[in-house]
C-alpha atoms as a PDB file:
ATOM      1  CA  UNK A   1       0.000   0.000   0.000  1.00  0.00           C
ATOM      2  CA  UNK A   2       2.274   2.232   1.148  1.00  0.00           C
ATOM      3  CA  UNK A   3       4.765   1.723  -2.046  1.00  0.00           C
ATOM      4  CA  UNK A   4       1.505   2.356  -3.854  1.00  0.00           C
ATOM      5  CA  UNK A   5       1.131   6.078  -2.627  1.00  0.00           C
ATOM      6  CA  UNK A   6       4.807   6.352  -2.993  1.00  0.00           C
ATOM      7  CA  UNK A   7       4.303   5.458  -6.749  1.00  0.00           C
ATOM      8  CA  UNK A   8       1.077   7.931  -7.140  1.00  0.00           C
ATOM      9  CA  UNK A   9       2.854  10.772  -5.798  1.00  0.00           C
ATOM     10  CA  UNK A  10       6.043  10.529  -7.755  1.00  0.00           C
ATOM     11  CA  UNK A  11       3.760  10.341 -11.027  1.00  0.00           C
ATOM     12  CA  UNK A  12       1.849  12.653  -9.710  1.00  0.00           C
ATOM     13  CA  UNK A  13       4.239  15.616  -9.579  1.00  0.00           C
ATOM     14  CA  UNK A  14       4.543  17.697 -12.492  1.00  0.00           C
ATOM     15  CA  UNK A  15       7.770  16.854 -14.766  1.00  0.00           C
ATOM     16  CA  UNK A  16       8.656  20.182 -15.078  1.00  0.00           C
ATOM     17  CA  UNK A  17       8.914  20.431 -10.824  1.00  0.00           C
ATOM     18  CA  UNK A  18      10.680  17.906 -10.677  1.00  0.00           C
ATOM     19  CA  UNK A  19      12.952  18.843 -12.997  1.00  0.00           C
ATOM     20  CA  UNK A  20      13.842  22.290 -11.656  1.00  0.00           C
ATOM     21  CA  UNK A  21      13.497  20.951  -8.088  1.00  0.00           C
ATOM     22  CA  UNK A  22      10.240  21.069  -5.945  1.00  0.00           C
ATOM     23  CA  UNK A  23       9.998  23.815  -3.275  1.00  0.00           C
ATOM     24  CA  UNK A  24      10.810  22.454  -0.122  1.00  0.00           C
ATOM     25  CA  UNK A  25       8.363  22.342   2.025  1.00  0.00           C
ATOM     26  CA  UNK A  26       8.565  22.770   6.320  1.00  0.00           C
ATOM     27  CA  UNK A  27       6.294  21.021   8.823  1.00  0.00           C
ATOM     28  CA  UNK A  28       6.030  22.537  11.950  1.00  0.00           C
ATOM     29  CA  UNK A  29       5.455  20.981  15.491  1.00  0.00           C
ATOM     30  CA  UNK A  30       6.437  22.318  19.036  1.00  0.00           C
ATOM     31  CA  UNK A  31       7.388  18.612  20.486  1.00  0.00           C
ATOM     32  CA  UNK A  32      10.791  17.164  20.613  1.00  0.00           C
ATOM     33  CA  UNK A  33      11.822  14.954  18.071  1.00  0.00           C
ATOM     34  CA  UNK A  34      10.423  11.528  19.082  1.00  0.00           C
ATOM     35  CA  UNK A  35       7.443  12.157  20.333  1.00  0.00           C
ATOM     36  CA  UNK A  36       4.257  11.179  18.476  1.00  0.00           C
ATOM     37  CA  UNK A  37       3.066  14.395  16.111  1.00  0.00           C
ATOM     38  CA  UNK A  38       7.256  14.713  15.443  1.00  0.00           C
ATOM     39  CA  UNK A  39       6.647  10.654  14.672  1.00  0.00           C
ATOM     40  CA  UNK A  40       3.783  11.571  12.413  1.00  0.00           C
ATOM     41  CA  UNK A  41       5.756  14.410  10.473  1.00  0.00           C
ATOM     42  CA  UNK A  42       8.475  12.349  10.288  1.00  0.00           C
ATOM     43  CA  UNK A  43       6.520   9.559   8.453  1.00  0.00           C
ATOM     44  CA  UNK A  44       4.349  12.125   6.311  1.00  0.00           C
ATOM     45  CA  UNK A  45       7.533  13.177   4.747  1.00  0.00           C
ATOM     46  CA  UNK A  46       9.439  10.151   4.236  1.00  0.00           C
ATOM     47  CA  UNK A  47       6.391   8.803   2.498  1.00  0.00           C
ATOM     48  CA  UNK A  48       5.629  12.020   0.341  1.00  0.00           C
ATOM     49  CA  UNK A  49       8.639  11.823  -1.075  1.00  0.00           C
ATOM     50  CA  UNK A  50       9.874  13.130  -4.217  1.00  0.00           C
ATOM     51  CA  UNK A  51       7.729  16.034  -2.523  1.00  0.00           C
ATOM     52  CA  UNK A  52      10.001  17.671  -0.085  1.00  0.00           C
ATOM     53  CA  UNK A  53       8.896  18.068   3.134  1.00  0.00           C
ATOM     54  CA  UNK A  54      11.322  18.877   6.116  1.00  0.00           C
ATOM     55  CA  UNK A  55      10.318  18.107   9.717  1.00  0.00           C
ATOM     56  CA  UNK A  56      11.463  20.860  12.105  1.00  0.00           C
ATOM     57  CA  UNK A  57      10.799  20.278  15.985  1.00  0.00           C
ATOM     58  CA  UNK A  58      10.848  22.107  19.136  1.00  0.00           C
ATOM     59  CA  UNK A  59       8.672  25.081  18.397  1.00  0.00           C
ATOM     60  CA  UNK A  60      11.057  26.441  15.540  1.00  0.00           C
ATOM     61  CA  UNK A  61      11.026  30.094  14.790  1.00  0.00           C
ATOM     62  CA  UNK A  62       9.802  30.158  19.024  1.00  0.00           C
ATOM     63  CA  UNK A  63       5.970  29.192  17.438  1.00  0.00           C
ATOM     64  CA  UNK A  64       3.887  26.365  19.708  1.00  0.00           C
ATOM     65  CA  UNK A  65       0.373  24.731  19.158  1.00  0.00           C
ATOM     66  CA  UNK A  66      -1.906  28.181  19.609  1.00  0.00           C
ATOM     67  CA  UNK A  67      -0.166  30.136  17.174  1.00  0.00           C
ATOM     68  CA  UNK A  68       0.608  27.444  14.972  1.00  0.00           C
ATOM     69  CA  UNK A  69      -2.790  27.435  12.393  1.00  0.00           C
ATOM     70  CA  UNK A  70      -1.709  31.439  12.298  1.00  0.00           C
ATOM     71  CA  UNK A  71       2.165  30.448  11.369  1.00  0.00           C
ATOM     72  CA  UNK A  72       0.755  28.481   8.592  1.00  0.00           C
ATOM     73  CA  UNK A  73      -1.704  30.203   7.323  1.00  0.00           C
ATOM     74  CA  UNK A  74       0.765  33.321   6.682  1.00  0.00           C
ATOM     75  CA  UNK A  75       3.066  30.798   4.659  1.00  0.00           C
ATOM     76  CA  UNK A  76       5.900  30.840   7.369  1.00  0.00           C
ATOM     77  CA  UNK A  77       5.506  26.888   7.441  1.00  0.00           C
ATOM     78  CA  UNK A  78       3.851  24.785   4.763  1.00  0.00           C
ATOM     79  CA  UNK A  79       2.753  22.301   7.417  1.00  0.00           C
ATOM     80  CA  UNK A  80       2.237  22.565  11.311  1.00  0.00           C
ATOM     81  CA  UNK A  81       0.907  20.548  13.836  1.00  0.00           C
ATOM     82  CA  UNK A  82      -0.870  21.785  16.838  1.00  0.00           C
ATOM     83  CA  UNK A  83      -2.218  19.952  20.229  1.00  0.00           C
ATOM     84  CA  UNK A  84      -5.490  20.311  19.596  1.00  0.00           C
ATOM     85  CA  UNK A  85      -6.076  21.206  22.945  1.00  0.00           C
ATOM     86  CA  UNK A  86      -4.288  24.109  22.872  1.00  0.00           C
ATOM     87  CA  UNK A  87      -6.908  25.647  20.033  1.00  0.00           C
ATOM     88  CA  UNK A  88      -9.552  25.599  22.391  1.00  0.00           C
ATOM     89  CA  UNK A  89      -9.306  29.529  22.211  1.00  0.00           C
ATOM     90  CA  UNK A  90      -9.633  29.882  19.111  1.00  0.00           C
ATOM     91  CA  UNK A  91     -13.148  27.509  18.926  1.00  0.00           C
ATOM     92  CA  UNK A  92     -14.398  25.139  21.771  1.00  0.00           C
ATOM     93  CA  UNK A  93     -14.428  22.154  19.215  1.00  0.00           C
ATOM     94  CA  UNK A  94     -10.323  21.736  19.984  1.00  0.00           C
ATOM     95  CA  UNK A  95     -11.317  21.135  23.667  1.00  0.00           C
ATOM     96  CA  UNK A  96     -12.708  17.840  22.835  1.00  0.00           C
ATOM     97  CA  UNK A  97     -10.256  15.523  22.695  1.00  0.00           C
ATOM     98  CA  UNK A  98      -9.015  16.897  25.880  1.00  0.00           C
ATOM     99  CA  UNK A  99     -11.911  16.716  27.804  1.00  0.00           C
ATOM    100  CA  UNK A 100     -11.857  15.132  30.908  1.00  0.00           C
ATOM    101  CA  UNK A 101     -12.608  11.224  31.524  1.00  0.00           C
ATOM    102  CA  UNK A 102     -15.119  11.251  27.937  1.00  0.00           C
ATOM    103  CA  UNK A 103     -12.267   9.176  26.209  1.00  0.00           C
ATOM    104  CA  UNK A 104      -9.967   6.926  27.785  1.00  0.00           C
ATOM    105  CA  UNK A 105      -9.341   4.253  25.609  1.00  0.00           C
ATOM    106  CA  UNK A 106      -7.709   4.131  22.092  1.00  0.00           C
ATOM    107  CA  UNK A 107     -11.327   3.069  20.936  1.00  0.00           C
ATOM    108  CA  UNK A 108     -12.766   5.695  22.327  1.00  0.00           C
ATOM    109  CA  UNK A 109     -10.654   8.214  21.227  1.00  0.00           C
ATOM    110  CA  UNK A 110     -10.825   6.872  17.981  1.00  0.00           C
ATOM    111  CA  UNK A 111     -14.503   7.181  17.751  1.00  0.00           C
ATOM    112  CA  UNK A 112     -14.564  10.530  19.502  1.00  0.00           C
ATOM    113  CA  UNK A 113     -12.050  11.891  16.754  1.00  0.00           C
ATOM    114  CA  UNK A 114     -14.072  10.390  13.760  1.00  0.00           C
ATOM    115  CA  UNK A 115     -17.246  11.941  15.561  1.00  0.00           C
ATOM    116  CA  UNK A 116     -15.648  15.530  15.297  1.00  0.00           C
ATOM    117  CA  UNK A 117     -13.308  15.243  12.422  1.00  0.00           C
ATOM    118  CA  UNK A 118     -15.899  17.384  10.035  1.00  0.00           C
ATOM    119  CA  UNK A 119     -16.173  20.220  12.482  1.00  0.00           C
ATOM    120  CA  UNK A 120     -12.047  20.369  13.372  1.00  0.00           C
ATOM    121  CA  UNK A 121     -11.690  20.688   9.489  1.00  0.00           C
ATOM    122  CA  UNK A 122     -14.447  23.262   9.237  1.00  0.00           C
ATOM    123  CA  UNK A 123     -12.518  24.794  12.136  1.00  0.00           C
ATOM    124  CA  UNK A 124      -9.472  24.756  11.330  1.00  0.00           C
ATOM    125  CA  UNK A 125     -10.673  26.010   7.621  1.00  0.00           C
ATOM    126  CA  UNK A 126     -11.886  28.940   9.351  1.00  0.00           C
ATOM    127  CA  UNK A 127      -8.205  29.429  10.931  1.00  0.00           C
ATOM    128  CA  UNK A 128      -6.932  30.150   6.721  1.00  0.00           C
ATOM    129  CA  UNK A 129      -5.383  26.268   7.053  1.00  0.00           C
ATOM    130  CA  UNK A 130      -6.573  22.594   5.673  1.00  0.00           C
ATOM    131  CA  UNK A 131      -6.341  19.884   7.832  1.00  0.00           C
ATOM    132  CA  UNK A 132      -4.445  16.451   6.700  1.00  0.00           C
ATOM    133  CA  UNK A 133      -4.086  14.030   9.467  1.00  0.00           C
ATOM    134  CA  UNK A 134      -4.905  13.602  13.577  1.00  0.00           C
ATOM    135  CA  UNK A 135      -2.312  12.135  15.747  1.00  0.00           C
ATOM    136  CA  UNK A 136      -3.239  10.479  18.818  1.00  0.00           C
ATOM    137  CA  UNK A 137      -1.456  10.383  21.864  1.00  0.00           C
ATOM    138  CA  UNK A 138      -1.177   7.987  25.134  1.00  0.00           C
ATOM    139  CA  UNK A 139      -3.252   8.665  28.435  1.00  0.00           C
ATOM    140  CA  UNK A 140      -2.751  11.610  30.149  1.00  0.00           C
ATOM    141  CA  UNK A 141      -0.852  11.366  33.519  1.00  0.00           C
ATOM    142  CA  UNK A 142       0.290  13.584  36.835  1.00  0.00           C
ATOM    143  CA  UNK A 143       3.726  13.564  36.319  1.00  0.00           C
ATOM    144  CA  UNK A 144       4.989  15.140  40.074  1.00  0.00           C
ATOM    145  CA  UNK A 145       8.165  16.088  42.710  1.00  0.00           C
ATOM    146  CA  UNK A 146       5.982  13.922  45.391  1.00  0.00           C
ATOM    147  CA  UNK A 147       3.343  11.029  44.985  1.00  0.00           C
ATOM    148  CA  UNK A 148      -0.104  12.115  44.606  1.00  0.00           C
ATOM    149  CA  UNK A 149      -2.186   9.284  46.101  1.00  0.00           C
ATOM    150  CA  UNK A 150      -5.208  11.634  47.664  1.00  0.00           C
ATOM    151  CA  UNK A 151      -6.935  14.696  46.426  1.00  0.00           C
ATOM    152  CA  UNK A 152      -5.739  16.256  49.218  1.00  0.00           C
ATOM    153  CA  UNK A 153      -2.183  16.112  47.545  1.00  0.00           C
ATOM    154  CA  UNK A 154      -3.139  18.294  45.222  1.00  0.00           C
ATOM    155  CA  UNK A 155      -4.242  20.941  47.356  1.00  0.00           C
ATOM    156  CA  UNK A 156      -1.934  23.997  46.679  1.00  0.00           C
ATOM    157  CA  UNK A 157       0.382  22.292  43.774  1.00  0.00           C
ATOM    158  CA  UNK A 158       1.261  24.238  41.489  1.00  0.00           C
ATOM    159  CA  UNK A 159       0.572  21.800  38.292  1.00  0.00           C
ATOM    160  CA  UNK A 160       0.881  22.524  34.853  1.00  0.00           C
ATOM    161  CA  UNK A 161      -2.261  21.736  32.785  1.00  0.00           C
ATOM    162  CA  UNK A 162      -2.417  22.010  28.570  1.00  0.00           C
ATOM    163  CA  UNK A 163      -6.556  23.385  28.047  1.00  0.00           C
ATOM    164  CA  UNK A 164      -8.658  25.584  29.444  1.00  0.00           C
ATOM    165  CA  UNK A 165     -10.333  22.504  31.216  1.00  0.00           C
ATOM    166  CA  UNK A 166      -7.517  20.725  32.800  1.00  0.00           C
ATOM    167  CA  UNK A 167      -6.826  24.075  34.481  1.00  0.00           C
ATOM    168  CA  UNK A 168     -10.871  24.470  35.677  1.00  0.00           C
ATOM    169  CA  UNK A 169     -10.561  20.522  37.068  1.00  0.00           C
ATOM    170  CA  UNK A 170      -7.741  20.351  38.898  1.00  0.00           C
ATOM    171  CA  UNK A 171      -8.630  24.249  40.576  1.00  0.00           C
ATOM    172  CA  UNK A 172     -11.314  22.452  41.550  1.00  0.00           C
ATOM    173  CA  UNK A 173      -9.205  20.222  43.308  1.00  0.00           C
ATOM    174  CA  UNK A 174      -7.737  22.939  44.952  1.00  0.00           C
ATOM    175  CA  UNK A 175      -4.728  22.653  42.580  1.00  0.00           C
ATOM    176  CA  UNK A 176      -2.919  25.699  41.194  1.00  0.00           C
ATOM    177  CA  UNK A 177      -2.972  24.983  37.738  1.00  0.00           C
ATOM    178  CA  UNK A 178      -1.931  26.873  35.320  1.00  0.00           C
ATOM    179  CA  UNK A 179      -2.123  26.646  31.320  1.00  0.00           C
ATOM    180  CA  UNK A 180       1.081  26.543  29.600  1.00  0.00           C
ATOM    181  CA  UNK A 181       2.369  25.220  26.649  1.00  0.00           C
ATOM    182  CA  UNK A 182       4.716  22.065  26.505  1.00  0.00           C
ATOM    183  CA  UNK A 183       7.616  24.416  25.403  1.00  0.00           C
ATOM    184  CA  UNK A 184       7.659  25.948  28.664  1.00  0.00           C
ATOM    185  CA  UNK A 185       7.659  23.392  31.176  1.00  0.00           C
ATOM    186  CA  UNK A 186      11.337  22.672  31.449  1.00  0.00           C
ATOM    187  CA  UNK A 187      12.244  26.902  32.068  1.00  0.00           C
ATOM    188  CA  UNK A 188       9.488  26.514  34.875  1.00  0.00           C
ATOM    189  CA  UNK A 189      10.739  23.106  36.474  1.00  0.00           C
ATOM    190  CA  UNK A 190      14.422  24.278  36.378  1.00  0.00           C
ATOM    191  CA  UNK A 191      13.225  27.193  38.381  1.00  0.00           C
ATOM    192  CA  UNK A 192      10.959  25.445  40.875  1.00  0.00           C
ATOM    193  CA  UNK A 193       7.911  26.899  39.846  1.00  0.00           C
ATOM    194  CA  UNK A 194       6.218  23.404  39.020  1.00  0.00           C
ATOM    195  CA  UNK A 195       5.176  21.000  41.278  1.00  0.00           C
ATOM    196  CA  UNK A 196       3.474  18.856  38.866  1.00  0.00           C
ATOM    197  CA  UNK A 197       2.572  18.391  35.127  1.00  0.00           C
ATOM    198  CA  UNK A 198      -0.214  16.766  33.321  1.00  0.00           C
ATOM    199  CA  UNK A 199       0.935  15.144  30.131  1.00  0.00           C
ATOM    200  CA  UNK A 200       0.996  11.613  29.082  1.00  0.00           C
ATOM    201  CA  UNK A 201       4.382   9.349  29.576  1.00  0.00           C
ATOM    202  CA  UNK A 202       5.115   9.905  25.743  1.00  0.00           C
ATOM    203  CA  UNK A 203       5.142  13.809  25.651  1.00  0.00           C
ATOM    204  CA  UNK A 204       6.881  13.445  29.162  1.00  0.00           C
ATOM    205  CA  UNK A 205       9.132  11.159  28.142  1.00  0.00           C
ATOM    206  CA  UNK A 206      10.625  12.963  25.012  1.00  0.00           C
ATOM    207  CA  UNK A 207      11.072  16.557  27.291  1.00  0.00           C
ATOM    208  CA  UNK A 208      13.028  14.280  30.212  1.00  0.00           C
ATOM    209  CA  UNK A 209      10.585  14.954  33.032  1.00  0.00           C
ATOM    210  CA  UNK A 210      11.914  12.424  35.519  1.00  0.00           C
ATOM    211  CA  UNK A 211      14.911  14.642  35.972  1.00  0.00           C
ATOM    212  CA  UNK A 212      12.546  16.922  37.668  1.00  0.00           C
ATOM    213  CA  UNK A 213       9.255  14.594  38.244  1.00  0.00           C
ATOM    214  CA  UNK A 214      10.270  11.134  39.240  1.00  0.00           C
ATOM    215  CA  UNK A 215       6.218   9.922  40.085  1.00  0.00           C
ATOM    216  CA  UNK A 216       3.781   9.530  37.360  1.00  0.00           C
ATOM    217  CA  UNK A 217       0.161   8.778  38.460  1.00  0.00           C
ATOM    218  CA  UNK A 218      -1.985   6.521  36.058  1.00  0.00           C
ATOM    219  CA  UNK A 219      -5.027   8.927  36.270  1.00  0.00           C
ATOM    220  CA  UNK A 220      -6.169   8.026  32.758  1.00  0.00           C
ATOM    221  CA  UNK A 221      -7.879  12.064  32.126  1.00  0.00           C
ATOM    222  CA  UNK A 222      -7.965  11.694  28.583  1.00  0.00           C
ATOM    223  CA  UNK A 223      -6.406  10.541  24.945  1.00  0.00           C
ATOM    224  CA  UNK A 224      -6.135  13.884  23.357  1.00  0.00           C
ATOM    225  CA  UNK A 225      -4.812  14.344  19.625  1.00  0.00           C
ATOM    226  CA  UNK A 226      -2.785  16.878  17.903  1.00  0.00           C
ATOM    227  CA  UNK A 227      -3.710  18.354  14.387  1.00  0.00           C
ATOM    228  CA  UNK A 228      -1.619  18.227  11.276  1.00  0.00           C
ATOM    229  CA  UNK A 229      -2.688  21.304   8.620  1.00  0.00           C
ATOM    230  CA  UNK A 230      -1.256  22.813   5.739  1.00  0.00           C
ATOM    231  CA  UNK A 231      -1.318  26.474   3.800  1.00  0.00           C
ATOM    232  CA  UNK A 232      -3.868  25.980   1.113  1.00  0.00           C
ATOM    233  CA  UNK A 233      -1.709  28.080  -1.298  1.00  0.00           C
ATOM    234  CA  UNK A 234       0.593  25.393  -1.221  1.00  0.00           C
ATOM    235  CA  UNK A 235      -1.852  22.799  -1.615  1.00  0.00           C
ATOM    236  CA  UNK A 236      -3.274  24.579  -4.414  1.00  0.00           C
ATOM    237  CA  UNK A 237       0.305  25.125  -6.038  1.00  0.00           C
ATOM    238  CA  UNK A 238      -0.114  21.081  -6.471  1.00  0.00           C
ATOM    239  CA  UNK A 239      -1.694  19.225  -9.441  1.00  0.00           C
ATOM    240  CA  UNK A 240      -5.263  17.686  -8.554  1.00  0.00           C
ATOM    241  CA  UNK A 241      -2.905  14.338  -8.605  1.00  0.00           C
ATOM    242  CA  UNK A 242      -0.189  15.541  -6.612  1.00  0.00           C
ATOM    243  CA  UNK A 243      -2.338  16.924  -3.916  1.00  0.00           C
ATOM    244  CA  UNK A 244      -4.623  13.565  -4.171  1.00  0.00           C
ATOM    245  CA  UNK A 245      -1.880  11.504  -3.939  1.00  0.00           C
ATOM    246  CA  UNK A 246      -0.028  13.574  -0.952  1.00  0.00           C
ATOM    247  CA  UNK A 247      -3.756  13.757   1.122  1.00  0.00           C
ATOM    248  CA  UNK A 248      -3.395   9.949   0.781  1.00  0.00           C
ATOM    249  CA  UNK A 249      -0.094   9.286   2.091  1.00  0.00           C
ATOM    250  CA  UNK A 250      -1.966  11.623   4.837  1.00  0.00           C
ATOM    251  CA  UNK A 251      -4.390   9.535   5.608  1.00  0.00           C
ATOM    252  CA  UNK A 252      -2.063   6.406   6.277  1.00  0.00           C
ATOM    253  CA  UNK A 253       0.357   8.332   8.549  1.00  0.00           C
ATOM    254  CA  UNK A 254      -2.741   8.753  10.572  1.00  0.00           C
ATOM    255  CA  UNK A 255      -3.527   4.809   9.929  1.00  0.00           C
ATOM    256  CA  UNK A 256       0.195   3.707  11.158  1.00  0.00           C
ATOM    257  CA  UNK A 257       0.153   6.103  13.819  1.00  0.00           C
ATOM    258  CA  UNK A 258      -2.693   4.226  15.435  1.00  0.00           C
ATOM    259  CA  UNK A 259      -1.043   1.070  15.093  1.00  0.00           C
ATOM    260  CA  UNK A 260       1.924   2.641  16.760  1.00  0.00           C
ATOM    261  CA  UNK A 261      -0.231   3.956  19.580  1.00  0.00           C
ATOM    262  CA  UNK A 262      -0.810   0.111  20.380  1.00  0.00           C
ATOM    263  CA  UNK A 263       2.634  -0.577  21.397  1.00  0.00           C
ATOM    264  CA  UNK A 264       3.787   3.647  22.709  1.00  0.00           C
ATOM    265  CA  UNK A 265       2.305   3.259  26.322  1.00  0.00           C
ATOM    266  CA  UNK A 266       4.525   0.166  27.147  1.00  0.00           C
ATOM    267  CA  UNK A 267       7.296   1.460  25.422  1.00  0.00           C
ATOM    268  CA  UNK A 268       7.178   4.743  27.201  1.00  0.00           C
ATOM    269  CA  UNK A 269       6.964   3.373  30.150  1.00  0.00           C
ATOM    270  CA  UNK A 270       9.609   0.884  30.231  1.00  0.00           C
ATOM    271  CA  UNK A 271      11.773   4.126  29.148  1.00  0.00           C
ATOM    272  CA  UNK A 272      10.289   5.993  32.403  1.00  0.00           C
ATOM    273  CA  UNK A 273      11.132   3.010  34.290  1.00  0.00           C
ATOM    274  CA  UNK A 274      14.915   2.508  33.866  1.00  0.00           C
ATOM    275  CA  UNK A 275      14.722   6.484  34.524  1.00  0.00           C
ATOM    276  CA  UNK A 276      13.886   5.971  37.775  1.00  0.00           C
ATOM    277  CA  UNK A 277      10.135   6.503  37.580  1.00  0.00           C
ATOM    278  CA  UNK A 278       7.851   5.503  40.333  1.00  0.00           C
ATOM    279  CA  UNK A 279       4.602   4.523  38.253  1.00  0.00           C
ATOM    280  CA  UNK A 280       1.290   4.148  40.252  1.00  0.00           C
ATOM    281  CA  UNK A 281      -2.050   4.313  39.956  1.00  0.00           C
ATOM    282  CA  UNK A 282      -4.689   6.392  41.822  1.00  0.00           C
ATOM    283  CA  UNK A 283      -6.116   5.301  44.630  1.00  0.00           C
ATOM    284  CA  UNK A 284     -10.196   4.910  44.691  1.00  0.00           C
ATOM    285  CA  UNK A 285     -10.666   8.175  46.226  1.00  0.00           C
ATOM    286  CA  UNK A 286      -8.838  10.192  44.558  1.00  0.00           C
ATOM    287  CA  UNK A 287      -9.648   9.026  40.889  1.00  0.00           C
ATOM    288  CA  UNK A 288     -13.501   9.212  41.577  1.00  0.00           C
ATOM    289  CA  UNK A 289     -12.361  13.403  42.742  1.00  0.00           C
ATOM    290  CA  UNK A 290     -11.220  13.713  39.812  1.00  0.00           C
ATOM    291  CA  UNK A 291     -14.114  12.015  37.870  1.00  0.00           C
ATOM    292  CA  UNK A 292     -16.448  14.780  39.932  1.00  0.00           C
ATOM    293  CA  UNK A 293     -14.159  17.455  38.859  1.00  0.00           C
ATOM    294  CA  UNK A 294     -14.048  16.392  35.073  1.00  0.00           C
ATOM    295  CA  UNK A 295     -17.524  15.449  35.000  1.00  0.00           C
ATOM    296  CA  UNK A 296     -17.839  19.501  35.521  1.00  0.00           C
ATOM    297  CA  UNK A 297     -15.432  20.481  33.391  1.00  0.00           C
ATOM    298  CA  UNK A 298     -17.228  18.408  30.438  1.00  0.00           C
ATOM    299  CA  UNK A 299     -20.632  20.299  31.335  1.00  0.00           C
ATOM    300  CA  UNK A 300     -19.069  23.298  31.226  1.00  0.00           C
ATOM    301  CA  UNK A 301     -17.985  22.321  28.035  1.00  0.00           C
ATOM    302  CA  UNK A 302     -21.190  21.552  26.640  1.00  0.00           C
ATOM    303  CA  UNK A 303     -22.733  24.865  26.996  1.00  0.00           C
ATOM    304  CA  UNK A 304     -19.819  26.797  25.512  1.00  0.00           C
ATOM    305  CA  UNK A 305     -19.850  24.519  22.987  1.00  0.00           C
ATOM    306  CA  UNK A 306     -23.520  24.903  22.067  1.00  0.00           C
ATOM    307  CA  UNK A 307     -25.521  22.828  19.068  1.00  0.00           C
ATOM    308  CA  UNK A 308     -22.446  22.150  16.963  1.00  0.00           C
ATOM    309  CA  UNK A 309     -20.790  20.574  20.524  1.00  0.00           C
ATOM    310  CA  UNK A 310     -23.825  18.827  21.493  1.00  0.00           C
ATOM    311  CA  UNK A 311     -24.159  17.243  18.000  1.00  0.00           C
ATOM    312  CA  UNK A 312     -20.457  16.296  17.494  1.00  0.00           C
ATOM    313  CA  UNK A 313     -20.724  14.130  21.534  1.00  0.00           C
ATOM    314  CA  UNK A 314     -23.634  13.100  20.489  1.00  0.00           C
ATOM    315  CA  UNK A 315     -22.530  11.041  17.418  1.00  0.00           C
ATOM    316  CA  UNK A 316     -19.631  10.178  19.628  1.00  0.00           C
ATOM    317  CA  UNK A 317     -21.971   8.226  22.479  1.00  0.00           C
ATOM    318  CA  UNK A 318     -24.299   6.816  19.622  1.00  0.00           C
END
């Protein structure tokens, strides 16, 4: 299949770009090399090829997720890749995959993302970019300095959340969390200024946490997924073939990053493991706290969300 799309693509291309050389191309993402959207850009290129496509990691040019569909749209990268989550600003649809507790299994989170699909394209179209391919990440953990075993170990942490409702849940836990972007959690733990950090072990993993964090609780929040978009101008630049053939090799990247996903939570935590990570999971009172404080933060959700929210969960829990 794959040698297929490789095929189309090369065909596809117009002999005259190819002969004076196709315009590079940069995709964008604001995770370290390794982790899974750098894992998706890496594959997307490698299998677009003779179109040239360059991954670039680590926030290049300083940009992360929010500003990302902007960075894009303006031509300053042909591709980018944004946590979803970190949207939510712009529309409440990017909040979804985020939300708290509503998927926490790679089946559900694969439903949930071909439930809302439609309206993060029509969102993201409305942001000047097109969208090509989700990534999915592993569960969401509390990576922390100390175990958190009780809700009362939360009380006054200063934890590090990545949407607008990680930081409403874990307030109400009596948390002080705080929304920042995965490019500035190292400044903050090297300062001191983090107690904790939700992310999942693969995210965590790839930015060295355990040098700083060296518990991870199991909490199982949520499978979020980061976006992969591209400028239309460039897409346009493309023959009808090229840019058929190139939103194929899109769609399986997304296809092998799911299988992938199968095998990343082990992986990731083996790597945690001979890091020195204690892994645990919560105890019965503090992950039904956090159920009560997510089951908020999903209601809140709702009604900022409105009819186009209501009718993307409710082909989700169909």
């Amino acid at each position: 299949m794959r040698r297929r799309l490789l095929l189309g693509l090369a065909a596809a291309l117009p002999a005259a770009s190819r002969a004076r050389g196709q315009e590079a191309w940069t995709a964008a993402t604001e995770y370290p090399e390794g982790a899974m959207p750098a894992e998706g850009l890496v594959r997307l290129a490698a299998a677009a090829r003779p179109l040239a496509i360059t991954p670039r990691f680590d926030a290049p040019e300083g940009v992360r997720s929010a500003a990302m569909p902007r960075a894009v749209a303006e031509g300053r990268f042909a591709i980018g890749d944004a946590f979803a989550g970190a949207l939510g600003g712009q529309d409440p649809v990017f909040l979804l995959s985020s939300l708290p507790f509503l998927a926490t299994t790679a089946a559900e989170a694969r439903r949930l993302l071909e439930a809302a699909r439609p309206a993060y394209a029509a969102a993201l179209a409305r942001q000047g970019v097109t969208l090509l391919h989700a990534t999915p990440w592993p569960p969401t953990g509390i990576w922390s300095r100390r175990p958190i075993a009780t809700p009362e170990d939360l009380k006054g942490r200063r934890v590090r959340s990545y949407d607008a409702g990680g930081t409403a849940t874990f307030r109400r836990l009596g948390a002080e969390a705080e929304l920042l972007s995965f490019q500035d959690v190292a400044a903050r733990l090297g300062a001191g200024t983090l107690d904790a950090v939700l992310s999942s072990g693969d995210g965590g993993a790839g930015r060295r946490l355990w040098e700083h964090l060296p518990h991870f609780a199991e909490i199982g929040y949520a499978m979020p997924v980061s976006l992969t978009f591209a400028q239309p101008a460039r897409l346009a630049a493309l023959s009808a073939e090229a840019r058929g053939a190139l939103e194929a090799v899109a769609r399986r990247t997304e296809e092998d990053l799911w299988t992938l996903l199968a095998t990343r939570e082990a992986a990731n935590q083996a790597r945690m493991r001979q890091n020195g990570v204690t892994i645990a999971q919560p105890t019965p009172a503090l992950a039904a706290a956090l159920r009560e404080a997510g089951t908020a933060a999903v209601a809140e959700w709702e009604a900022r969300a409105g009819e186009a929210g209501k009718e993307v969960l409710a082909r989700y829990r169909a």
